[in-house]
Protein backbone atom coordinates (compact mmCIF):
# COMPACT_ATOMS: atom_id res chain seq x y z
CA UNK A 1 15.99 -14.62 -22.01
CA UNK A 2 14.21 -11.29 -22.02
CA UNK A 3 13.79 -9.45 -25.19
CA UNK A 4 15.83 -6.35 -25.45
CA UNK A 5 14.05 -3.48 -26.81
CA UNK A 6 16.37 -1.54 -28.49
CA UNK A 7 14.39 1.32 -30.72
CA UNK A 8 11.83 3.16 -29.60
CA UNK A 9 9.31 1.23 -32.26
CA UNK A 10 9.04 -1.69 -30.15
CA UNK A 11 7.60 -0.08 -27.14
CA UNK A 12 4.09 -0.32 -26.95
CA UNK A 13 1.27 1.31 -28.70
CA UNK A 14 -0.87 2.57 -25.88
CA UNK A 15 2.56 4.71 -24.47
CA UNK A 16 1.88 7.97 -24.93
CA UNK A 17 3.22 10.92 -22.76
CA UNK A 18 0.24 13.28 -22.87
CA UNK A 19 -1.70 10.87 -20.87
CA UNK A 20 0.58 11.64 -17.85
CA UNK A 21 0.18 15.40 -18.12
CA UNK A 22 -2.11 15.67 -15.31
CA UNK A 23 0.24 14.32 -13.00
CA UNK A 24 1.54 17.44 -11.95
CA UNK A 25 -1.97 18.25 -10.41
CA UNK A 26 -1.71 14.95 -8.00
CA UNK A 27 -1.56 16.12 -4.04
CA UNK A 28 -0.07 13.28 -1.64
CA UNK A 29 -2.88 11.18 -1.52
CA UNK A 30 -3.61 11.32 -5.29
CA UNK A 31 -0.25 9.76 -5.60
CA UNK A 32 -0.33 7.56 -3.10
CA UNK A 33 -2.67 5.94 -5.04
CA UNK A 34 -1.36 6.04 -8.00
CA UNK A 35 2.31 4.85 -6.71
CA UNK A 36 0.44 2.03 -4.64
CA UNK A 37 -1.70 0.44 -7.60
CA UNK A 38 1.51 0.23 -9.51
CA UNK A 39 3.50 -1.30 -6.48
CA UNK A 40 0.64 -4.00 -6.46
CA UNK A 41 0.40 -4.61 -9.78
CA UNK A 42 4.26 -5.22 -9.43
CA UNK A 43 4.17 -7.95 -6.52
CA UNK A 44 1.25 -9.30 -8.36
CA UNK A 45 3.36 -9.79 -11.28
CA UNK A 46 6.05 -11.30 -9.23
CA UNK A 47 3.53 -13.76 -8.00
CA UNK A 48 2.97 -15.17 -11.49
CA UNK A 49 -0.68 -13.67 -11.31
CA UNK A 50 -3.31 -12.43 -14.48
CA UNK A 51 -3.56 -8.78 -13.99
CA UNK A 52 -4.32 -8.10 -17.41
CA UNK A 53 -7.53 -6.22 -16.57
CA UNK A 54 -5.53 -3.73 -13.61
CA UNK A 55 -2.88 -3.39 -16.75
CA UNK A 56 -5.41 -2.16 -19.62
CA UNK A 57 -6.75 0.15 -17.03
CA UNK A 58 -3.99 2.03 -16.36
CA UNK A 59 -2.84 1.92 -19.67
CA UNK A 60 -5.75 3.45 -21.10
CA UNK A 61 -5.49 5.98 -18.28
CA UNK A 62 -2.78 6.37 -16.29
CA UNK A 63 -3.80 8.75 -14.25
CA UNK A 64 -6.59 6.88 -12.16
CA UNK A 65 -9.98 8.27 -11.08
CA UNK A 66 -10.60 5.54 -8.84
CA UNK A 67 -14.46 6.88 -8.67
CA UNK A 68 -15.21 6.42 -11.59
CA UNK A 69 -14.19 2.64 -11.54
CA UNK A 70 -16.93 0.55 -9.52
CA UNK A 71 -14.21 -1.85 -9.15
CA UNK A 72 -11.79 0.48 -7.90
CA UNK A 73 -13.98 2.68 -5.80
CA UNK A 74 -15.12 -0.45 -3.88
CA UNK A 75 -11.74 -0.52 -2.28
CA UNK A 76 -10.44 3.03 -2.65
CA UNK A 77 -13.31 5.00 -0.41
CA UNK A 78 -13.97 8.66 -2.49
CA UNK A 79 -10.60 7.73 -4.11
CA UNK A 80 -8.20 7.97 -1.36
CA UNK A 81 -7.51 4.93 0.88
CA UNK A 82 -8.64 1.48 0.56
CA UNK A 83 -7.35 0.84 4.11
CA UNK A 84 -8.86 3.73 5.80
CA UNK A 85 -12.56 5.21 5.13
CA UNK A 86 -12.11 9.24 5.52
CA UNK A 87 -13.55 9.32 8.84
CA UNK A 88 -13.16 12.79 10.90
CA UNK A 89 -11.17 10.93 13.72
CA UNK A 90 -8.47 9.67 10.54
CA UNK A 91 -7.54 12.60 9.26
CA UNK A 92 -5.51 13.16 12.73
CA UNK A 93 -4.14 10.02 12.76
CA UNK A 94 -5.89 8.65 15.69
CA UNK A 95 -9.58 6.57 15.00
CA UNK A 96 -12.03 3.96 16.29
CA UNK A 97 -11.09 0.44 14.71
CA UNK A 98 -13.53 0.00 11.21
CA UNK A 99 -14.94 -3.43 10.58
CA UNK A 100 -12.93 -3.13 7.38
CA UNK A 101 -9.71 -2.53 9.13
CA UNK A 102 -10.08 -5.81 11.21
CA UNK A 103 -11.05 -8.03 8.50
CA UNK A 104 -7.67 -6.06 6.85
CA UNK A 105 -6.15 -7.10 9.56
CA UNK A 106 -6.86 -10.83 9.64
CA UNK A 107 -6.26 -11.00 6.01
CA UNK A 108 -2.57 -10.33 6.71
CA UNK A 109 -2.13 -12.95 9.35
CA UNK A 110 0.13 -15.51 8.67
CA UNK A 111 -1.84 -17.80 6.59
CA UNK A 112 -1.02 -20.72 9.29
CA UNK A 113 -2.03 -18.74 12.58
CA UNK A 114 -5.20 -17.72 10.91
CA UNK A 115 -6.34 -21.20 10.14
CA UNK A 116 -5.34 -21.96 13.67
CA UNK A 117 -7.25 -19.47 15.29
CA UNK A 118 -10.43 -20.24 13.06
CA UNK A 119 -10.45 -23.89 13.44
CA UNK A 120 -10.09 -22.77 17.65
CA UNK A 121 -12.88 -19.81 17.81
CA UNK A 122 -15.28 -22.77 15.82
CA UNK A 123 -14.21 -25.66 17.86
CA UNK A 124 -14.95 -23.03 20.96
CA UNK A 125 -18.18 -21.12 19.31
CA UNK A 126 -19.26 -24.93 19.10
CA UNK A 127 -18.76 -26.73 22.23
CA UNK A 128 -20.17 -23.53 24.31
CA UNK A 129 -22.96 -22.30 21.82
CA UNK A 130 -23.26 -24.39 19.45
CA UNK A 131 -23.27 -22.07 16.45
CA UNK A 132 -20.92 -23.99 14.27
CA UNK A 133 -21.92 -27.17 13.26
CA UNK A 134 -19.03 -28.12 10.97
CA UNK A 135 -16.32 -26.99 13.56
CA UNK A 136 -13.09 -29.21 13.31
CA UNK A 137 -13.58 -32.14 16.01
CA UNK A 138 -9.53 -32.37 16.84
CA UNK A 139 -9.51 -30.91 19.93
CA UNK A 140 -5.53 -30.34 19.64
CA UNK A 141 -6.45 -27.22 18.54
CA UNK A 142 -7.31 -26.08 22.04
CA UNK A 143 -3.82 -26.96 22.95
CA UNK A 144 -2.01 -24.21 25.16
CA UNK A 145 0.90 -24.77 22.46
CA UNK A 146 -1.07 -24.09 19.67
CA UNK A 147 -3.07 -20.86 20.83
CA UNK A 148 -0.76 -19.02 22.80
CA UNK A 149 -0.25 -16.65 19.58
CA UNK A 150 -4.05 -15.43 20.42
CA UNK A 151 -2.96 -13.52 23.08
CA UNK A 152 -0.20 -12.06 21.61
CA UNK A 153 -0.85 -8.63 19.68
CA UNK A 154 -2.15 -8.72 16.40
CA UNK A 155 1.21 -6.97 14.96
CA UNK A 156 3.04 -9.97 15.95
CA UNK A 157 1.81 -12.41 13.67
CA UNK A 158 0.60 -10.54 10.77
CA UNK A 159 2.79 -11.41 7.49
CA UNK A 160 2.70 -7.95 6.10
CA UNK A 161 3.86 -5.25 8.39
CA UNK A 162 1.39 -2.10 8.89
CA UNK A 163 1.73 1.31 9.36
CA UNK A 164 -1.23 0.93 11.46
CA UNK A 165 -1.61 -0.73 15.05
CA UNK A 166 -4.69 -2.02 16.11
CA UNK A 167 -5.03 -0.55 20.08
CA UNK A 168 -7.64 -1.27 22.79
CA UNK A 169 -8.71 1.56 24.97
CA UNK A 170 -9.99 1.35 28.31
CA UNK A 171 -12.17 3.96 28.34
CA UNK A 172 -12.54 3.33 32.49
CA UNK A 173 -9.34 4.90 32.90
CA UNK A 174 -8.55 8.60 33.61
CA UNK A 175 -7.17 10.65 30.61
CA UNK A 176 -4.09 11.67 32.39
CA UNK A 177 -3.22 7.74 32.84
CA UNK A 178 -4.20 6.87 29.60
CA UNK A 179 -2.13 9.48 27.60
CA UNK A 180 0.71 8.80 30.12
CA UNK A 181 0.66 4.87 29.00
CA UNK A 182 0.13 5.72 25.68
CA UNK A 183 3.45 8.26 25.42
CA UNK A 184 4.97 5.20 27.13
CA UNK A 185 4.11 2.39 24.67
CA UNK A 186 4.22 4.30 21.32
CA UNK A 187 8.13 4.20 20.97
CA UNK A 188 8.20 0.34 21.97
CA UNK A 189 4.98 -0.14 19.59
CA UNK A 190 7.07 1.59 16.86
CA UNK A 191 9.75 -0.43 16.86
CA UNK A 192 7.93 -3.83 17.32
CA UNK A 193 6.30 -2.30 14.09
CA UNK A 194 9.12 -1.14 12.10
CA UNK A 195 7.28 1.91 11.44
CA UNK A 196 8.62 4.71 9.93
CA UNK A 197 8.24 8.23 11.46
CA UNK A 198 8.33 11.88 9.98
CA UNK A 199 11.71 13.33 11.43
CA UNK A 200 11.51 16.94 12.59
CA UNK A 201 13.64 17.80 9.30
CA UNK A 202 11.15 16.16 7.11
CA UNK A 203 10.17 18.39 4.45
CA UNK A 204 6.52 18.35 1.98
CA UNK A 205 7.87 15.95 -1.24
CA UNK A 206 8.15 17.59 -4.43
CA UNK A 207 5.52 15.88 -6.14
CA UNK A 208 6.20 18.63 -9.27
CA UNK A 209 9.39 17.03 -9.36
CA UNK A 210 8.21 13.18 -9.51
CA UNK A 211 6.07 14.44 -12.42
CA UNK A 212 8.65 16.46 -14.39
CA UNK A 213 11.25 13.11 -13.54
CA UNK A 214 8.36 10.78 -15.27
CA UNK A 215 7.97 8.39 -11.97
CA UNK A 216 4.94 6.90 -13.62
CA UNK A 217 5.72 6.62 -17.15
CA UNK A 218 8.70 4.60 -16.35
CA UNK A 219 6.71 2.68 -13.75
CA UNK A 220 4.43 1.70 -16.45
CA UNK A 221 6.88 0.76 -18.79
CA UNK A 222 8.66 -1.16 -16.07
CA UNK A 223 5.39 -3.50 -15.45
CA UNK A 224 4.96 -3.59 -19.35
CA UNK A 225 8.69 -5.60 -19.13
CA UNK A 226 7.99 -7.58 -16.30
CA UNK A 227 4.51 -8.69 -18.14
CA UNK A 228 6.18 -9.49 -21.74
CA UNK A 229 9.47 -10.29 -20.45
CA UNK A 230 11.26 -7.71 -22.01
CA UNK A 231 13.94 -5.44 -21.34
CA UNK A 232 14.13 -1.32 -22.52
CA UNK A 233 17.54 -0.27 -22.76
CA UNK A 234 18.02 2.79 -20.55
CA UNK A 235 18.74 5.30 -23.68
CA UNK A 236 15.12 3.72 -25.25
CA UNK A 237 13.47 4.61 -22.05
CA UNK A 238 15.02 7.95 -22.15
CA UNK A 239 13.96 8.72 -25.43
CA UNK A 240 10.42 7.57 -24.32
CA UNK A 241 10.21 9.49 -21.45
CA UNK A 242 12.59 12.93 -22.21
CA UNK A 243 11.93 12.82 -25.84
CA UNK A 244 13.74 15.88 -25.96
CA UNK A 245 16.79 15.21 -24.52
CA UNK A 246 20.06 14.71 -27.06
CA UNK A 247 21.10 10.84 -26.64
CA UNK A 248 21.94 10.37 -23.19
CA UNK A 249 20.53 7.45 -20.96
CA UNK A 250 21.81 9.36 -17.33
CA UNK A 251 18.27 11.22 -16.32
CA UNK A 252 16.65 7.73 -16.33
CA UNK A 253 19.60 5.55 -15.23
CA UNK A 254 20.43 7.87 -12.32
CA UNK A 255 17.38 9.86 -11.29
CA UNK A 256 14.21 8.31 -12.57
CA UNK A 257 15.02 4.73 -11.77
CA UNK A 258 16.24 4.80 -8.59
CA UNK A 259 13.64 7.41 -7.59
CA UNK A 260 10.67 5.49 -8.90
CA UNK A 261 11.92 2.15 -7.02
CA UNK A 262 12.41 4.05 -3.51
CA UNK A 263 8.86 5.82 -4.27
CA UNK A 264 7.58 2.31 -4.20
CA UNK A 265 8.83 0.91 -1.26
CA UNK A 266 6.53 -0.31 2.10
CA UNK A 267 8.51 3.07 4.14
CA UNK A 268 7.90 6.17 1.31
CA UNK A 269 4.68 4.56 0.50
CA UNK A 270 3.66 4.72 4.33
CA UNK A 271 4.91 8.01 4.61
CA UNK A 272 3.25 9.06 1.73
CA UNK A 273 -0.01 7.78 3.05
CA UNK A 274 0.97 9.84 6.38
CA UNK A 275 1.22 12.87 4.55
CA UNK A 276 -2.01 12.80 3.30
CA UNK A 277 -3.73 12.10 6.14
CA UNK A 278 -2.15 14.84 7.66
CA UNK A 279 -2.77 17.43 4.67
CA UNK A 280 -6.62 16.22 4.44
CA UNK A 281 -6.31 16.92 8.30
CA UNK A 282 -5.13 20.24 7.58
CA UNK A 283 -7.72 21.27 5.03
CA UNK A 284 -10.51 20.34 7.18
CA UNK A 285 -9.01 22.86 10.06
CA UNK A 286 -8.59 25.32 7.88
């Protein structure tokens, strides 16, 4: 049964809110990174797995310069995207393919298609070539059955939906035909996809507001109770987080909760990234 913290001396020592006062400086990518660690570190949790070192980072600074980690900036290129390298073609939503993006890409397969379509490419790479000398010998795995998901595309059998669709061009083509098929295929592609899309109403987020709500703070505290099973009583978290408000648990229980949840989710979080590809976009017009 979780413990229930119920005064604000049994939070932890490294809270603090001054550490969060930059916060209100973050543009959309700066907090899409900062939302997306924490969404990680959450699944990660969920997963049963040691995060400890991700946890005493952003506890001894929540706000993340992810170039000045070497860990960090490895997968976060000049602190923005770990999916995307800024490439001039990105910032407009529209790019060649990276190397990094297709390994991304088979990463996310569905664990049993990709051993499937390893063992096959060996097994193939083998026979014709003979570049792989410890390819699998059953030959099932040529099987019409068993590789007919090859030539579907890759969207279909990835296990974690993108916001991205990997696209082959035939440059051959005339531009006319090609933007005609692409206008074409875009809504089906979409909805195969699940992918969200900026409405014509959508308005800039307030990310002055997510500060002054304390999104992070209370994401932090939430992966603190998911790590020590605990649980902070909503008028403990206020205190923590609107120290001066006068004993009332709604600002947390009906604002900063619910907020900080839907901030994490796959849709804001690929909007979010969205946005800032389409401010950076803007800045570099400009």
């Amino acid at each position: 049964m979780p413990q229930r913290i119920k005064n604000k001396s049994g939070l932890p020592e490294w809270f603090s809110l001054e550490k969060y006062d930059t916060a209100n400086t973050l543009d959309a990518a700066g907090w899409y990174v900062q939302l997306y660690i924490r969404a990680r570190c959450l699944s990660y949790l969920a997963d049963g797995e040691d995060i400890s070192v991700m946890l005493n980072l952003i506890r001894d600074e929540p706000i993340i310069d992810v170039t000045a980690n070497s860990d960090l900036s490895f997968h976060y290129y000049r602190g923005m995207f770990y999916e995307e390298p800024i490439i001039e073609q990105s910032r407009h939503g529209v790019h060649s393919l990276t190397v990094h993006e297709l390994y991304m890409a088979a990463i996310n397969m569905e664990e049993s298609k990709r051993v499937q379509a390893k063992a096959f490419f060996e097994l193939v790479l083998h026979s014709l070539w003979g570049v792989s000398p410890e390819s699998p010998k059953d030959r099932s795995v040529l099987s019409r059955e068993k590789t007919a998901f090859l030539y579907e595309p890759v969207h279909h059998v990835l296990s974690k939906p993108l916001d991205q669709a990997l696209l082959g061009v035939n440059l051959l083509l005339p531009d006319k035909e090609l933007v005609e098929r692409f206008k074409e295929y875009l809504p089906v592609l979409r909805k195969e996809c699940d992918a969200p899309i900026f409405s014509e109403k959508w308005h800039r987020p307030d990310f002055a507001e997510w500060a002054r709500l304390g999104v992070l703070p209370y994401l932090d505290l939430m992966l603190w109770e998911k790590e020590q099973d605990a649980k902070i009583s909503y008028f403990i978290m206020e205190q923590a987080i609107f120290p001066s408000s006068e004993g009332s648990e709604d600002r947390v229980r009906k604002t900063t909760a619910p907020k900080s949840k839907e901030l994490i989710s796959r849709k804001s979080l690929a909007l979010l990234r969205a946005q800032a590809i389409r401010e950076h976009g803007e800045q570099h017009q400009e």
